[in-house]
N, C-alpha and C. Protein backbone atom coordinates (compact mmCIF):
# COMPACT_ATOMS: atom_id res chain seq x y z
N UNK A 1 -5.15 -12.17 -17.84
CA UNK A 1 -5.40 -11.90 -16.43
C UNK A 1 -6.79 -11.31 -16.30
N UNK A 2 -7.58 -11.99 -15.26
CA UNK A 2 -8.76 -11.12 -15.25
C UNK A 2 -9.11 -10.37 -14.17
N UNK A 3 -10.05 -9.73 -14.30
CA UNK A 3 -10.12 -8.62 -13.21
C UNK A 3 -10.08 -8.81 -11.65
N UNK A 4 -10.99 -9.92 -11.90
CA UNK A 4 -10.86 -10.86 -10.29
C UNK A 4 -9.60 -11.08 -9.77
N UNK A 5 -8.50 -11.50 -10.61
CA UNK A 5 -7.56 -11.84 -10.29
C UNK A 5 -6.56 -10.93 -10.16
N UNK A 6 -6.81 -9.85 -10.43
CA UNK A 6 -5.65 -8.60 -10.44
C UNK A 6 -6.33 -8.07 -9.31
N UNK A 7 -7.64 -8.30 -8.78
CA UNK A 7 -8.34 -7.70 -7.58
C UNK A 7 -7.58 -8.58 -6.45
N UNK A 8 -7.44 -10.00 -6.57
CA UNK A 8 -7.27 -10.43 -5.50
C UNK A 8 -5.60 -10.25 -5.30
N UNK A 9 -4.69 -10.47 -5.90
CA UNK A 9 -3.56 -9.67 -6.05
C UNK A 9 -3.04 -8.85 -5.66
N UNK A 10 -3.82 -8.05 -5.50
CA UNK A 10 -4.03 -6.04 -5.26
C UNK A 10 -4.39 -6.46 -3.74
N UNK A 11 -5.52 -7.16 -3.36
CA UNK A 11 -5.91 -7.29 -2.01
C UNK A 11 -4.90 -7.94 -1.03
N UNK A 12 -4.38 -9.01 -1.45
CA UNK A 12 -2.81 -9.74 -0.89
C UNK A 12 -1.82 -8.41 -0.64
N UNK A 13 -1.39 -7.50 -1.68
CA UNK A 13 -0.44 -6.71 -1.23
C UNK A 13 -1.00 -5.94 -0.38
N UNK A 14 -1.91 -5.18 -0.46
CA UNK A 14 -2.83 -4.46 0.53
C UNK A 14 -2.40 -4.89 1.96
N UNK A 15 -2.94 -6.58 2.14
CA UNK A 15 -3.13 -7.33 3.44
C UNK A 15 -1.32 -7.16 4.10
N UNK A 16 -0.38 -7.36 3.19
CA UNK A 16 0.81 -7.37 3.64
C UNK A 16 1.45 -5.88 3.45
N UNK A 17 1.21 -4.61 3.26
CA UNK A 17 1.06 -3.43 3.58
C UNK A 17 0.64 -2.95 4.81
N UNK A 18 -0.46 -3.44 5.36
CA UNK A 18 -0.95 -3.06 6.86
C UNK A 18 -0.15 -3.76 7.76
N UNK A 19 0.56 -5.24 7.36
CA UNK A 19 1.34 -5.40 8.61
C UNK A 19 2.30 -4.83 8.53
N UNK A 20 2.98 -4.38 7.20
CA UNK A 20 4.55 -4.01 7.32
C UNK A 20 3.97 -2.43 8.06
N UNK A 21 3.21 -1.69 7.55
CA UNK A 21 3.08 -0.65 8.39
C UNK A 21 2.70 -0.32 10.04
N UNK A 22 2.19 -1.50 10.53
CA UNK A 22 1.93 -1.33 11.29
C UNK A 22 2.94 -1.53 12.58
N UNK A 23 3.94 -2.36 11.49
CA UNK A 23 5.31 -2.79 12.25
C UNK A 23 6.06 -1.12 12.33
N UNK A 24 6.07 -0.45 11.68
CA UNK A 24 6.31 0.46 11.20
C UNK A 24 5.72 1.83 12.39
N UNK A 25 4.81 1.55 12.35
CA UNK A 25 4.23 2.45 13.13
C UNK A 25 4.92 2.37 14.79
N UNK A 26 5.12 0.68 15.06
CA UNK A 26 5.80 0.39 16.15
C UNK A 26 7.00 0.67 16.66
N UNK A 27 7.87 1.66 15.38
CA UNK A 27 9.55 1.40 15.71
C UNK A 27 9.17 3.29 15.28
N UNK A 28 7.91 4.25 15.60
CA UNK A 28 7.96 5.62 15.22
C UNK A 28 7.71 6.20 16.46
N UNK A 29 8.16 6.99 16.89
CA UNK A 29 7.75 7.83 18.23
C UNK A 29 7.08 9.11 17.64
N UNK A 30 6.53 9.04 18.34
CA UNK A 30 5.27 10.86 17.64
C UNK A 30 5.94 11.31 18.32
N UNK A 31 6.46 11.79 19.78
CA UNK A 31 7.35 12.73 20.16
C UNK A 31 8.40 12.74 19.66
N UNK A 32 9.66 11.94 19.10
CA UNK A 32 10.93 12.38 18.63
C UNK A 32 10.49 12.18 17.18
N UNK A 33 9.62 11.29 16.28
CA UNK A 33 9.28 12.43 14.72
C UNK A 33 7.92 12.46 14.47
N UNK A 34 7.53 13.37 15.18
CA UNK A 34 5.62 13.58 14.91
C UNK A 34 5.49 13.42 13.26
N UNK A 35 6.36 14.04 12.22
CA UNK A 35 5.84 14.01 10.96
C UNK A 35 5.87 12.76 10.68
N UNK A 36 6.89 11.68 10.83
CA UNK A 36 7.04 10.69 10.37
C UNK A 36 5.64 10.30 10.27
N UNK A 37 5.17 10.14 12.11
CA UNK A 37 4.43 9.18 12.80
C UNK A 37 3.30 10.04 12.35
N UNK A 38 3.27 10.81 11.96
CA UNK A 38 2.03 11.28 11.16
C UNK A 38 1.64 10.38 9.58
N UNK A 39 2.99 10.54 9.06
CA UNK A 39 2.66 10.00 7.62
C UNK A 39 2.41 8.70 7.88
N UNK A 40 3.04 7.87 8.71
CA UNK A 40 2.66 6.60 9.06
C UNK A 40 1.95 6.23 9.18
N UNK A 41 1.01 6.82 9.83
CA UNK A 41 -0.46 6.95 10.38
C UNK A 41 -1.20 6.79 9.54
N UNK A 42 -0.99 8.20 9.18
CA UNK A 42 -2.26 8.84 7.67
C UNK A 42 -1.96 7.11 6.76
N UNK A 43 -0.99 6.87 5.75
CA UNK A 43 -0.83 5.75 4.88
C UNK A 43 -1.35 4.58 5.85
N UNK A 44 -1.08 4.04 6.79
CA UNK A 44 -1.72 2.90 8.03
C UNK A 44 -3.40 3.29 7.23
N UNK A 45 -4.18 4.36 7.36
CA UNK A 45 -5.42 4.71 7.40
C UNK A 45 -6.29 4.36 5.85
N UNK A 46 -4.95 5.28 5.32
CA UNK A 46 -5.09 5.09 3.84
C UNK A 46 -5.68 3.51 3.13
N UNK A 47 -4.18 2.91 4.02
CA UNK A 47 -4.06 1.45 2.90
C UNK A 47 -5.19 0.34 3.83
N UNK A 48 -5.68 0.74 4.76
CA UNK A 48 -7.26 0.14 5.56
C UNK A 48 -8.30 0.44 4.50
N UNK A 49 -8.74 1.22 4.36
CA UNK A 49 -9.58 2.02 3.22
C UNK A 49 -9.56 1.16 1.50
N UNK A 50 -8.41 1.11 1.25
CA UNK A 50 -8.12 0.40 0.26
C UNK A 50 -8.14 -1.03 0.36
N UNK A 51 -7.52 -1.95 0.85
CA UNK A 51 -8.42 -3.29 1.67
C UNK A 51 -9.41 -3.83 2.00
N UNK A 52 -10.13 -2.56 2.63
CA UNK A 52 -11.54 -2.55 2.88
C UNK A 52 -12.38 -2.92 1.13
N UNK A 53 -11.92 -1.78 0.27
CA UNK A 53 -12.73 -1.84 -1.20
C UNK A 53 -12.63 -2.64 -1.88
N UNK A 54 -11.25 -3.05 -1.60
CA UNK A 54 -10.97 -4.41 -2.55
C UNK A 54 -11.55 -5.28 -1.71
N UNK A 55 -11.79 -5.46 -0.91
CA UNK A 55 -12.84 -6.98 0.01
C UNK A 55 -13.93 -6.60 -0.93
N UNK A 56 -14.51 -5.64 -0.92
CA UNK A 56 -16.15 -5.17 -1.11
C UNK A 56 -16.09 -5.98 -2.78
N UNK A 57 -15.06 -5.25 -3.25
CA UNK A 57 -15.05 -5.26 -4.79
C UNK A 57 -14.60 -6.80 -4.99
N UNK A 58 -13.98 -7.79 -4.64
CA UNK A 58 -14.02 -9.34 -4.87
C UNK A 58 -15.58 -9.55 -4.27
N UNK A 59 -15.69 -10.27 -3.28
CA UNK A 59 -17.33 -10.56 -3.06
C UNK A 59 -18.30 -9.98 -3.88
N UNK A 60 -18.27 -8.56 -4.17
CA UNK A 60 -19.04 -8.04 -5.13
C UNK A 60 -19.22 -8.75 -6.48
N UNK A 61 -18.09 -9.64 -7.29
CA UNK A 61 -17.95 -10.18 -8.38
C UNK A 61 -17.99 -12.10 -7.60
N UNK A 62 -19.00 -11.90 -6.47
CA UNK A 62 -18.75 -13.38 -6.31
C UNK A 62 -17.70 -14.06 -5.68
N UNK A 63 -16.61 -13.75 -5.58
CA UNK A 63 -15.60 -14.67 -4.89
C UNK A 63 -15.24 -14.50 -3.43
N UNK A 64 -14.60 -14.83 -2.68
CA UNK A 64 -13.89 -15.04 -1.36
C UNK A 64 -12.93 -14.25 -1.61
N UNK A 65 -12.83 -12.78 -0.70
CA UNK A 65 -11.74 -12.63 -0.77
C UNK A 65 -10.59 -13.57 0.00
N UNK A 66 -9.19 -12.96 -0.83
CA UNK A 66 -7.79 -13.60 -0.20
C UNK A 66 -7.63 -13.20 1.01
N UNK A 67 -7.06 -14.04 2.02
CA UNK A 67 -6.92 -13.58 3.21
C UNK A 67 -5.60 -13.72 3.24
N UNK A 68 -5.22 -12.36 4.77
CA UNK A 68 -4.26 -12.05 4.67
C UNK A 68 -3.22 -13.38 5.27
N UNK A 69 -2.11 -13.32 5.06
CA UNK A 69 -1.00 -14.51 6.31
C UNK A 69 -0.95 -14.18 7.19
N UNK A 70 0.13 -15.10 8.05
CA UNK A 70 -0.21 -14.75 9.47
C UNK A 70 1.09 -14.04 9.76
N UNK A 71 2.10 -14.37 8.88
CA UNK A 71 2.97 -12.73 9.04
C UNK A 71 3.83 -12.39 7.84
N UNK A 72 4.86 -11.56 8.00
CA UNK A 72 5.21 -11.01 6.41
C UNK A 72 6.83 -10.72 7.11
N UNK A 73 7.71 -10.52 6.08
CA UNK A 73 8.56 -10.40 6.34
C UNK A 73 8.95 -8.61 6.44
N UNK A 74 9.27 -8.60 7.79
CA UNK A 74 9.58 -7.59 7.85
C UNK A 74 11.11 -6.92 8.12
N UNK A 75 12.08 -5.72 7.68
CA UNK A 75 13.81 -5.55 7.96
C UNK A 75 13.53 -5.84 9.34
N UNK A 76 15.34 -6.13 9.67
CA UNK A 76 15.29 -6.40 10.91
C UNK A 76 15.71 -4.92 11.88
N UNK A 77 16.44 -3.97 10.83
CA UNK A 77 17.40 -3.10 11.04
C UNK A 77 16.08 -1.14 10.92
N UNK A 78 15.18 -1.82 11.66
CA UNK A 78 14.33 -0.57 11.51
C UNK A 78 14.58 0.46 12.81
N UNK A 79 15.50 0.62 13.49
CA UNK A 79 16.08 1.80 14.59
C UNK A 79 16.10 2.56 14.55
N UNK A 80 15.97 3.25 13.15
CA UNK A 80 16.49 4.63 13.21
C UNK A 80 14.96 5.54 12.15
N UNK A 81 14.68 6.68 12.24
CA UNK A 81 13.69 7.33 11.56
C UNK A 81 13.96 7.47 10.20
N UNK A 82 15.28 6.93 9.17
CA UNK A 82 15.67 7.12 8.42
C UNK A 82 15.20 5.94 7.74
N UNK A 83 15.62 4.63 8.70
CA UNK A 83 15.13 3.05 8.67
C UNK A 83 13.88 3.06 7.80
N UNK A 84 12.95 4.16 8.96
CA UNK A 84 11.55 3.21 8.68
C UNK A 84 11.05 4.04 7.49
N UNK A 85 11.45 5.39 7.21
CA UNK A 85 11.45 6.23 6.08
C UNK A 85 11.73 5.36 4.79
N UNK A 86 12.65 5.09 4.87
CA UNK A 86 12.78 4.33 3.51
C UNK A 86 12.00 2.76 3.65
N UNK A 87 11.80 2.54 4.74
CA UNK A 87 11.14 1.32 4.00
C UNK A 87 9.92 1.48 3.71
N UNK A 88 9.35 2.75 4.20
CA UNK A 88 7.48 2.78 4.43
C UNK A 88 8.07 3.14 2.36
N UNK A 89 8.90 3.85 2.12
CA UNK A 89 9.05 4.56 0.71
C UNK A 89 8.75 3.36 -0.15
N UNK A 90 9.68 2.35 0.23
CA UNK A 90 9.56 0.52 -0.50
C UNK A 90 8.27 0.40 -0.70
N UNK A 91 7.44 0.34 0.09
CA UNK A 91 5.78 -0.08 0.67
C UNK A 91 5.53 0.80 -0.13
N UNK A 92 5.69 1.98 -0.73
CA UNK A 92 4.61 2.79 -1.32
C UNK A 92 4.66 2.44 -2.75
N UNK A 93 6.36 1.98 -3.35
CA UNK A 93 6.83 1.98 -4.63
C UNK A 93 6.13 0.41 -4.79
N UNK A 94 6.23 -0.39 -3.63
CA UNK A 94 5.91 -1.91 -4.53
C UNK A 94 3.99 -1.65 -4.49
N UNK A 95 3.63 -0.54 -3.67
CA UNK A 95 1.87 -0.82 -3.75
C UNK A 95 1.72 -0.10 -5.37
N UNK A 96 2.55 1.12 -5.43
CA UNK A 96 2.22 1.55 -6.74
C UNK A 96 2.43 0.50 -7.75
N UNK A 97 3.43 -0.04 -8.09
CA UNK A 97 3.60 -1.20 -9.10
C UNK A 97 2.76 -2.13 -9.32
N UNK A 98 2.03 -2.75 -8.03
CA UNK A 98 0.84 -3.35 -7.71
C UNK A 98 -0.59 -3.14 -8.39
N UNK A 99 -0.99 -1.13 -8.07
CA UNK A 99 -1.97 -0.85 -8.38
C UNK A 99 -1.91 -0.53 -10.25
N UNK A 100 -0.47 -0.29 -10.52
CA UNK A 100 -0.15 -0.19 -12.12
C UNK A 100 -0.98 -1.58 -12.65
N UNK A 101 -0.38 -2.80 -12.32
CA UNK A 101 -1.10 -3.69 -12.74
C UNK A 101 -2.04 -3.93 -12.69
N UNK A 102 -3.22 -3.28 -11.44
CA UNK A 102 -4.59 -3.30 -11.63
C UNK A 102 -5.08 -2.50 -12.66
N UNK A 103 -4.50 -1.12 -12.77
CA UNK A 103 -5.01 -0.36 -14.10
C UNK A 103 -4.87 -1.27 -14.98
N UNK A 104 -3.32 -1.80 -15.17
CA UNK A 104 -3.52 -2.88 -16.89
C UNK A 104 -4.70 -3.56 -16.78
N UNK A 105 -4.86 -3.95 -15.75
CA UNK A 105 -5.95 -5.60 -16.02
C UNK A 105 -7.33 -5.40 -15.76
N UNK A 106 -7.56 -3.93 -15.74
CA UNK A 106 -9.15 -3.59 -15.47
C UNK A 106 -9.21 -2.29 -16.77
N UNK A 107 -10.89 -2.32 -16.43
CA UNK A 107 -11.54 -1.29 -16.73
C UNK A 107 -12.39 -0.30 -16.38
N UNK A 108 -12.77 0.91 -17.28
CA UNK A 108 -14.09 1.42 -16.16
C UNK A 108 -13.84 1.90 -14.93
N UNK A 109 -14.83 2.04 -14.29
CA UNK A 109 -14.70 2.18 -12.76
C UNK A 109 -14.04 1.97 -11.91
N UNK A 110 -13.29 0.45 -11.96
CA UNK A 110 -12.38 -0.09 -11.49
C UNK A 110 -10.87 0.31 -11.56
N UNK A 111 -10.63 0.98 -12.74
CA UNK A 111 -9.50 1.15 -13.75
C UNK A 111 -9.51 2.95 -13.03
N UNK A 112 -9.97 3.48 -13.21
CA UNK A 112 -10.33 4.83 -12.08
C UNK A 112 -9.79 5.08 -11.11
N UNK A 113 -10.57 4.03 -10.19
CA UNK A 113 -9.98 3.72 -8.78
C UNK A 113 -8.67 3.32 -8.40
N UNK A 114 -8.27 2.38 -9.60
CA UNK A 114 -7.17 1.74 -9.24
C UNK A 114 -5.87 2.75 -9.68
N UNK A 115 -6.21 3.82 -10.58
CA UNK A 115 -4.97 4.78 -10.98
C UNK A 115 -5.14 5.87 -9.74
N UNK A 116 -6.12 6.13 -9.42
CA UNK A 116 -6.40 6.72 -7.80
C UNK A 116 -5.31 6.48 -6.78
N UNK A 117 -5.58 4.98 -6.81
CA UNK A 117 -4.73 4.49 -5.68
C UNK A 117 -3.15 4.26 -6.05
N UNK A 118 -3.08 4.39 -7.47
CA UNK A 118 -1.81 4.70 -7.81
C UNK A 118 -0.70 5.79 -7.70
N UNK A 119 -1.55 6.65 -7.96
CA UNK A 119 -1.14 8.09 -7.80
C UNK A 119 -0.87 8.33 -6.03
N UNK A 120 -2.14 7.86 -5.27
CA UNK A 120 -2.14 8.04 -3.68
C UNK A 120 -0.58 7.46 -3.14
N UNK A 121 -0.51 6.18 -3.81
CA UNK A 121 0.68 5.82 -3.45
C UNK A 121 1.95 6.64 -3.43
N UNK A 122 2.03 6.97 -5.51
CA UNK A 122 3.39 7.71 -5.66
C UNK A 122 3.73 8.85 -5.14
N UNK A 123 2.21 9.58 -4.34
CA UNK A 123 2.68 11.17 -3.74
C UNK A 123 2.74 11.11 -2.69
N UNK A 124 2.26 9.74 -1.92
CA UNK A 124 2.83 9.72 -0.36
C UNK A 124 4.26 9.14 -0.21
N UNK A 125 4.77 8.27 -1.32
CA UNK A 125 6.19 7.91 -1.24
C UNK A 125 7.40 9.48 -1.08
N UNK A 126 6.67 10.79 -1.75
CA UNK A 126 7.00 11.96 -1.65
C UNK A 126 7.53 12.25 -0.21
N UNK A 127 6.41 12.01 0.41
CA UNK A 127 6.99 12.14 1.98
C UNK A 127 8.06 11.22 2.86
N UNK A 128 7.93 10.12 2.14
CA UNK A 128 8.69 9.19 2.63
C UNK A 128 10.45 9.47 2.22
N UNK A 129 10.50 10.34 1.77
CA UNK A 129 11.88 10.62 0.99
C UNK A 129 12.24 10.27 -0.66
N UNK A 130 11.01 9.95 -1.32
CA UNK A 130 10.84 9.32 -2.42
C UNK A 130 11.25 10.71 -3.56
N UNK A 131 11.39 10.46 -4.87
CA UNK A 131 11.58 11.54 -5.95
C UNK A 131 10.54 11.49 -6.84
N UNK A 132 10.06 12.83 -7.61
CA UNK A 132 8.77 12.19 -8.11
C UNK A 132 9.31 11.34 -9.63
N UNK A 133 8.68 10.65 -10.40
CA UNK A 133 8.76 9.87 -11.13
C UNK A 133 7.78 10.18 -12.44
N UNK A 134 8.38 9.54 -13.59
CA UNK A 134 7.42 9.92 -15.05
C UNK A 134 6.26 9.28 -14.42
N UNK A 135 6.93 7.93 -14.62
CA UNK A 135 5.66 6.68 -14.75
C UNK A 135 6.06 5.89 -13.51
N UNK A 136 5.43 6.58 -12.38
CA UNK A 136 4.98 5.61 -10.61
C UNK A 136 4.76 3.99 -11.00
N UNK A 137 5.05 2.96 -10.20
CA UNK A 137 4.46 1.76 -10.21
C UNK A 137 5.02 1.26 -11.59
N UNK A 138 5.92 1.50 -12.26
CA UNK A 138 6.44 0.45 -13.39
C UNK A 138 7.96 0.03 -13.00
């Protein structure tokens, strides 16, 4: 696997992270759970940021980044603040697993960043109702 390719990979889940969250963000009321719709938020902000680098970082090595689809599958059963709690938790556990495999398949600088965004993941799944874990993303 090469780096390009664990970049563009990484950028696909990214792209389908912002919609599931943003669906996410849609079914949160800041008045009945400000924290939720806080963490929602903040990770919404987060995983932009991260998308953003991985665009920079494919073109940077020459290629096109992957673009995102035009939609993703999202539960149907997101009603309740408990709903979207655990699924934003899903979203954090499959980005960590994601960014695990960018650590395998890089180095350097890249390999840095990408346990960065590993870790970012496994301690915001914390909020999501998540437990902490040895080894996040495996």
């Amino acid at each position: 696997m090469t780096e390009l390719t664990a970049l563009q990979t990484t950028l696909a889940a990214e792209h389908a992270s912002l919609y599931v969250l943003g669906v996410l963000g849609g079914q949160t009321s800041q008045s009945a759970s400000p924290t939720l719709f806080a963490a929602i938020t903040a990770a919404y902000a987060e995983h932009r940021g991260r998308r953003d680098q991985l665009v920079r970082s494919v073109t940077d090595l020459g290629d096109t980044p992957v673009a995102a689809e035009v939609a993703y599958d999202v539960p149907a059963d997101l009603g309740t603040p408990g709903a979207v709690a655990r699924r934003a938790l899903r979203l954090e556990r499959d980005c960590a697993a994601t960014y695990a495999f960018l650590v395998a398949s890089s180095t350097g600088q890249l390999r840095t960043w990408a346990l960065r965004a590993l870790q970012a993941s496994a301690v915001r799944g914390l909020g999501f109702g998540g437990t902490p874990e040895d080894f996040p993303g495996r």
